[in-house]
N, C-alpha and C. Protein backbone atom coordinates (compact mmCIF):
# COMPACT_ATOMS: atom_id res chain seq x y z
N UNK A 1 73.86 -22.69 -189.73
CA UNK A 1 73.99 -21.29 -189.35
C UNK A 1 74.56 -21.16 -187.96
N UNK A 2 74.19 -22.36 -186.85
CA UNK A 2 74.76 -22.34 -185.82
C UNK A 2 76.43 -21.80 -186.08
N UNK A 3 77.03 -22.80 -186.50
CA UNK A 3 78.39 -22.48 -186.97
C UNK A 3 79.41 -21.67 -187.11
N UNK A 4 78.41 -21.19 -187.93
CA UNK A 4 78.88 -19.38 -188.53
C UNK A 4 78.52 -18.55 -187.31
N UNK A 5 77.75 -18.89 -186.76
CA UNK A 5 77.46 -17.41 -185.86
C UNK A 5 78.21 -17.46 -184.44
N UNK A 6 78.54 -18.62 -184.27
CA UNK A 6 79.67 -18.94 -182.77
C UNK A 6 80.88 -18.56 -183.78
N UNK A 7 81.29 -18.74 -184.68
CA UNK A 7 82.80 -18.36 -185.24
C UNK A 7 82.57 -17.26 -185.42
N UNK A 8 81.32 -16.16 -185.78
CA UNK A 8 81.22 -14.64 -186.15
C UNK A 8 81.74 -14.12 -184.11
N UNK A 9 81.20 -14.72 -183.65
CA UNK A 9 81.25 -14.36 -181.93
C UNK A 9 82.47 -14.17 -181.74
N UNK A 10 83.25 -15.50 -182.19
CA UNK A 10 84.55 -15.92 -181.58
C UNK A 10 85.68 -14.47 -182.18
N UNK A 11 85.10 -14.15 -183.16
CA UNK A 11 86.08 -13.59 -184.06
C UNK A 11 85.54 -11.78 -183.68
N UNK A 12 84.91 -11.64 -183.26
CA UNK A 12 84.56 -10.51 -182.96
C UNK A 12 84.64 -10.16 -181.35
N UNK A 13 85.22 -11.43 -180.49
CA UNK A 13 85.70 -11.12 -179.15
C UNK A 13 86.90 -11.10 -178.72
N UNK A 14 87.80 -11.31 -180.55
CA UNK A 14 89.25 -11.71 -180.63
C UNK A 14 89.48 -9.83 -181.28
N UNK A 15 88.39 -9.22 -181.47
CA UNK A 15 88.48 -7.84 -181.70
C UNK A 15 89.00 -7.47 -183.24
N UNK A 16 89.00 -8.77 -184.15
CA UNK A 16 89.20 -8.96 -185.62
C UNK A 16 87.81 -8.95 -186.40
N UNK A 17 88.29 -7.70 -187.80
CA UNK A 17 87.10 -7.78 -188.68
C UNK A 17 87.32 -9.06 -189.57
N UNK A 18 86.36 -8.82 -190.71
CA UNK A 18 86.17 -9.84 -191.42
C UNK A 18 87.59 -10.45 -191.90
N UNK A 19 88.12 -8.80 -192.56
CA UNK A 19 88.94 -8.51 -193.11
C UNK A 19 90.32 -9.08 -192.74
N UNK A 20 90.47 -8.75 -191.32
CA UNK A 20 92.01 -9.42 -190.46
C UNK A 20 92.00 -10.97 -190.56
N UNK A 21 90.30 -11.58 -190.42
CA UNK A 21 90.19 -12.49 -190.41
C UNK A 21 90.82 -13.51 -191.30
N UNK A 22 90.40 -13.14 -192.77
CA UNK A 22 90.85 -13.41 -193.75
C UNK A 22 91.84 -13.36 -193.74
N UNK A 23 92.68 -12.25 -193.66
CA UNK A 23 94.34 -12.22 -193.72
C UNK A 23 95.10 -13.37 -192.79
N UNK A 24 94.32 -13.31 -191.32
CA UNK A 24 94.83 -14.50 -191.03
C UNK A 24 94.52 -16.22 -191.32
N UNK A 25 93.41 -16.29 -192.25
CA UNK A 25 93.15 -17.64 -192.07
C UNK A 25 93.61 -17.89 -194.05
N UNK A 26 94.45 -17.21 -194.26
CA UNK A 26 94.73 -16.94 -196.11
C UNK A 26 93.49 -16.80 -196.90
N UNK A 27 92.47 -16.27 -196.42
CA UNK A 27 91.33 -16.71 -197.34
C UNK A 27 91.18 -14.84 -197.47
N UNK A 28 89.70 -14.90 -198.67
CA UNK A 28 89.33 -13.88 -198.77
C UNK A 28 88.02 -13.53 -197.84
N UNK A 29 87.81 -11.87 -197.81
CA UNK A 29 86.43 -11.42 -196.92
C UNK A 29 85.31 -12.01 -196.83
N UNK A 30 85.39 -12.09 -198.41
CA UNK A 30 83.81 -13.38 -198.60
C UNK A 30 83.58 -14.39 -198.39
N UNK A 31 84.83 -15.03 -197.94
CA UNK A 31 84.67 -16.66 -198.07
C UNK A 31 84.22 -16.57 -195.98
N UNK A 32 84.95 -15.42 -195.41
CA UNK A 32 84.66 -15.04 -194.39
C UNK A 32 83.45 -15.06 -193.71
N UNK A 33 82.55 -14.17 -194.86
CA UNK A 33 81.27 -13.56 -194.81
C UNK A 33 80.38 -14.77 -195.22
N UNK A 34 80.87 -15.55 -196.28
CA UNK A 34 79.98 -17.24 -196.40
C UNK A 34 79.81 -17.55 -195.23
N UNK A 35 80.85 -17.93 -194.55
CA UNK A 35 80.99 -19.14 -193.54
C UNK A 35 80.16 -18.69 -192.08
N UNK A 36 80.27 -16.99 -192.04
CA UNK A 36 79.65 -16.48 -190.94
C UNK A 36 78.39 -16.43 -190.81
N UNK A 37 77.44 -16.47 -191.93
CA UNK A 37 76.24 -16.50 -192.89
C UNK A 37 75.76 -17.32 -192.87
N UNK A 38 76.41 -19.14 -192.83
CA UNK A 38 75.86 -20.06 -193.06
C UNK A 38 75.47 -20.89 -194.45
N UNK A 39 76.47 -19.67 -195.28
CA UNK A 39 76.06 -20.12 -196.83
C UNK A 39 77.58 -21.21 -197.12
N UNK A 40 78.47 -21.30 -196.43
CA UNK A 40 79.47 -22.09 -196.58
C UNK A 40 79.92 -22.42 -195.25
N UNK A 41 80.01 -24.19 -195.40
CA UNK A 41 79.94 -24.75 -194.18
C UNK A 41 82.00 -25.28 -194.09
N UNK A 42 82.08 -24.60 -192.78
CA UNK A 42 83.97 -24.63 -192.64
C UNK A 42 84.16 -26.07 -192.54
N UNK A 43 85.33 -26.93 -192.78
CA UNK A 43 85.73 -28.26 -192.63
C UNK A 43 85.84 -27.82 -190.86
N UNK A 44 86.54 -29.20 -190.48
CA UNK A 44 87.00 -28.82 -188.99
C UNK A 44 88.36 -28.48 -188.91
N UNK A 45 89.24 -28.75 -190.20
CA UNK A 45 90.27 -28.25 -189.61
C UNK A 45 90.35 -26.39 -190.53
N UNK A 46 89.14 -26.11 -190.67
CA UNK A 46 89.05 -24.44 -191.26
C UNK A 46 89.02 -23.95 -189.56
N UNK A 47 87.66 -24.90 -189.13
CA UNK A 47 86.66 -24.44 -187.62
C UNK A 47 88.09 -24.56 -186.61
N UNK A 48 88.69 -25.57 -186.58
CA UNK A 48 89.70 -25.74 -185.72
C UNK A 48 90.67 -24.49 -185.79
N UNK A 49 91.76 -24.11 -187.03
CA UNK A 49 91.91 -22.43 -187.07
C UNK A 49 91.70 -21.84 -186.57
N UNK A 50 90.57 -21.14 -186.90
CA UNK A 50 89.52 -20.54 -186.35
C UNK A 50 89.42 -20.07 -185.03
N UNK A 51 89.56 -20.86 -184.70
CA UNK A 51 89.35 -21.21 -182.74
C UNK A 51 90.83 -20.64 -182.72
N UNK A 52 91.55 -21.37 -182.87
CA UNK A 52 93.34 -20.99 -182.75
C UNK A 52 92.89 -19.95 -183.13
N UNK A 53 92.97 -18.82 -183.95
CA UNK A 53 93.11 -17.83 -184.45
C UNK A 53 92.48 -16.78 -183.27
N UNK A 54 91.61 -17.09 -183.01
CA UNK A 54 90.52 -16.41 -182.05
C UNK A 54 90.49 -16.58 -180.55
N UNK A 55 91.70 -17.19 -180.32
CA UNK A 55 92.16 -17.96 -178.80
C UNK A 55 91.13 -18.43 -178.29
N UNK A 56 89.96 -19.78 -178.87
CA UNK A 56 89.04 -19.95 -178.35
C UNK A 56 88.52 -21.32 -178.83
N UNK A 57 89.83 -21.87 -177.74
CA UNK A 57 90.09 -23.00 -177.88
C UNK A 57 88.67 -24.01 -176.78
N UNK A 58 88.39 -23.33 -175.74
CA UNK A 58 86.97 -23.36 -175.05
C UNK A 58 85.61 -23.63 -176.07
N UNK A 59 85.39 -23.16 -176.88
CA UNK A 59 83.99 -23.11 -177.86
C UNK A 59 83.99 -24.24 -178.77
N UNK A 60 85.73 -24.73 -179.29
CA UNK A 60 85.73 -26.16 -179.78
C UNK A 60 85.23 -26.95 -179.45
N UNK A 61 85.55 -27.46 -177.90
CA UNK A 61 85.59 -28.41 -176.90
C UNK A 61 83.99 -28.38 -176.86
N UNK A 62 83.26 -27.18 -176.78
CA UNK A 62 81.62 -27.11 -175.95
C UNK A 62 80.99 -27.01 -177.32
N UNK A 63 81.51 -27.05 -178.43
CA UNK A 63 80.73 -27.39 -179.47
C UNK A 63 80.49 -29.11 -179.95
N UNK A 64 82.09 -29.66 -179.57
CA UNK A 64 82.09 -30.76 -180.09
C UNK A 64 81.73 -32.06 -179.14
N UNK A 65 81.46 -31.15 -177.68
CA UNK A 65 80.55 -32.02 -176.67
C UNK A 65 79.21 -31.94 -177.02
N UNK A 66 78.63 -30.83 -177.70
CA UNK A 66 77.33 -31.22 -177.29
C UNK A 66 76.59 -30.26 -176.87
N UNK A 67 76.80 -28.97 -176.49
CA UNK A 67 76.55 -27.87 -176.07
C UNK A 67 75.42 -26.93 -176.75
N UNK A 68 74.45 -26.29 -176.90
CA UNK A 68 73.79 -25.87 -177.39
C UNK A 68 74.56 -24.17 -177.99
N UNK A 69 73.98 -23.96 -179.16
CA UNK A 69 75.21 -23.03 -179.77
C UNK A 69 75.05 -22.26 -179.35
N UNK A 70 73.26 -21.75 -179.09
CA UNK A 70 72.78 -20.15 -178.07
C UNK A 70 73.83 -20.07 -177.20
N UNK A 71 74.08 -21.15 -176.61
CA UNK A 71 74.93 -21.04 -174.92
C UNK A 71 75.90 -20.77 -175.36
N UNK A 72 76.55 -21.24 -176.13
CA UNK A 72 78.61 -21.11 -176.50
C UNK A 72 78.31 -19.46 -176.90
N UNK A 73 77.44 -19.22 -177.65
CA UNK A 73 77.58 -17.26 -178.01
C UNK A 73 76.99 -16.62 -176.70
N UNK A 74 76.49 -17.18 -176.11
CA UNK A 74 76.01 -16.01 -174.76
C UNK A 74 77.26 -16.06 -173.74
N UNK A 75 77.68 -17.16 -173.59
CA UNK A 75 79.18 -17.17 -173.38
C UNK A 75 80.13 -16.69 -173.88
N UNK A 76 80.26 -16.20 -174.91
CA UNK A 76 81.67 -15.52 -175.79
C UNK A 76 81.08 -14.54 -175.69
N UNK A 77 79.95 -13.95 -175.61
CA UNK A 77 79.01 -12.42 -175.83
C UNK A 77 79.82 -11.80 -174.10
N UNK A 78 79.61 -12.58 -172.90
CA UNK A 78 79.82 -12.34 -171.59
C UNK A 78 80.81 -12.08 -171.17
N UNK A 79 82.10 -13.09 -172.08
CA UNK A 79 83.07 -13.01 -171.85
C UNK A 79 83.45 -11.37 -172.56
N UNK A 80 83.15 -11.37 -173.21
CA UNK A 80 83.81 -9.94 -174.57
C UNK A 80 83.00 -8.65 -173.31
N UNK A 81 81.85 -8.59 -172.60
CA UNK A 81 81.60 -7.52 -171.94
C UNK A 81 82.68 -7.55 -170.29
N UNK A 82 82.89 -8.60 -170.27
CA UNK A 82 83.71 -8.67 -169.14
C UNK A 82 85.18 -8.24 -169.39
N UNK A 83 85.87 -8.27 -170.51
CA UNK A 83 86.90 -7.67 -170.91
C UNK A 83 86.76 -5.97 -171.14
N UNK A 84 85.96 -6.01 -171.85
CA UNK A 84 85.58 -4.05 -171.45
C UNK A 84 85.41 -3.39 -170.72
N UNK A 85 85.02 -4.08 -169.34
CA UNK A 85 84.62 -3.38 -167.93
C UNK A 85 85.71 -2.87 -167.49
């Protein structure tokens, strides 16, 4: 579930719904809504996308160091309020 919920972050600070999501990654809403959910686990080169897609190429790197996932979303959460200010 970690997974899904740093890629639900990533993709919601890239200001894309489920929906765009899909359109950009060729897939459908649901397969979207799996993966964000935790009910379908992304390969790395879905997760890798992903990141590209979401310019968040940062959350790869601090996921695949080692990083605790709370931290990578309180980080993408901070970053997304710092763009609205």
């Amino acid at each position: 579930m970690v997974v899904g919920s740093i890629m639900r972050a990533c993709r919601e600070r890239a200001g894309l719904t489920q929906e765009d999501m899909g359109e950009e990654m060729q897939m459908d809403q649901a397969t979207i809504s799996r993966i964000e959910n935790g009910r379908q686990t992304p390969d790395v080169s879905t997760f890798k996308e992903w990141v590209d897609k979401t310019q968040s190429q940062e959350v790869m790197v601090a996921y695949f160091y080692g990083i605790e996932g709370i931290k990578i979303i309180q980080h993408i959460m901070n970053q997304s309020q710092e763009v609205r200010a």
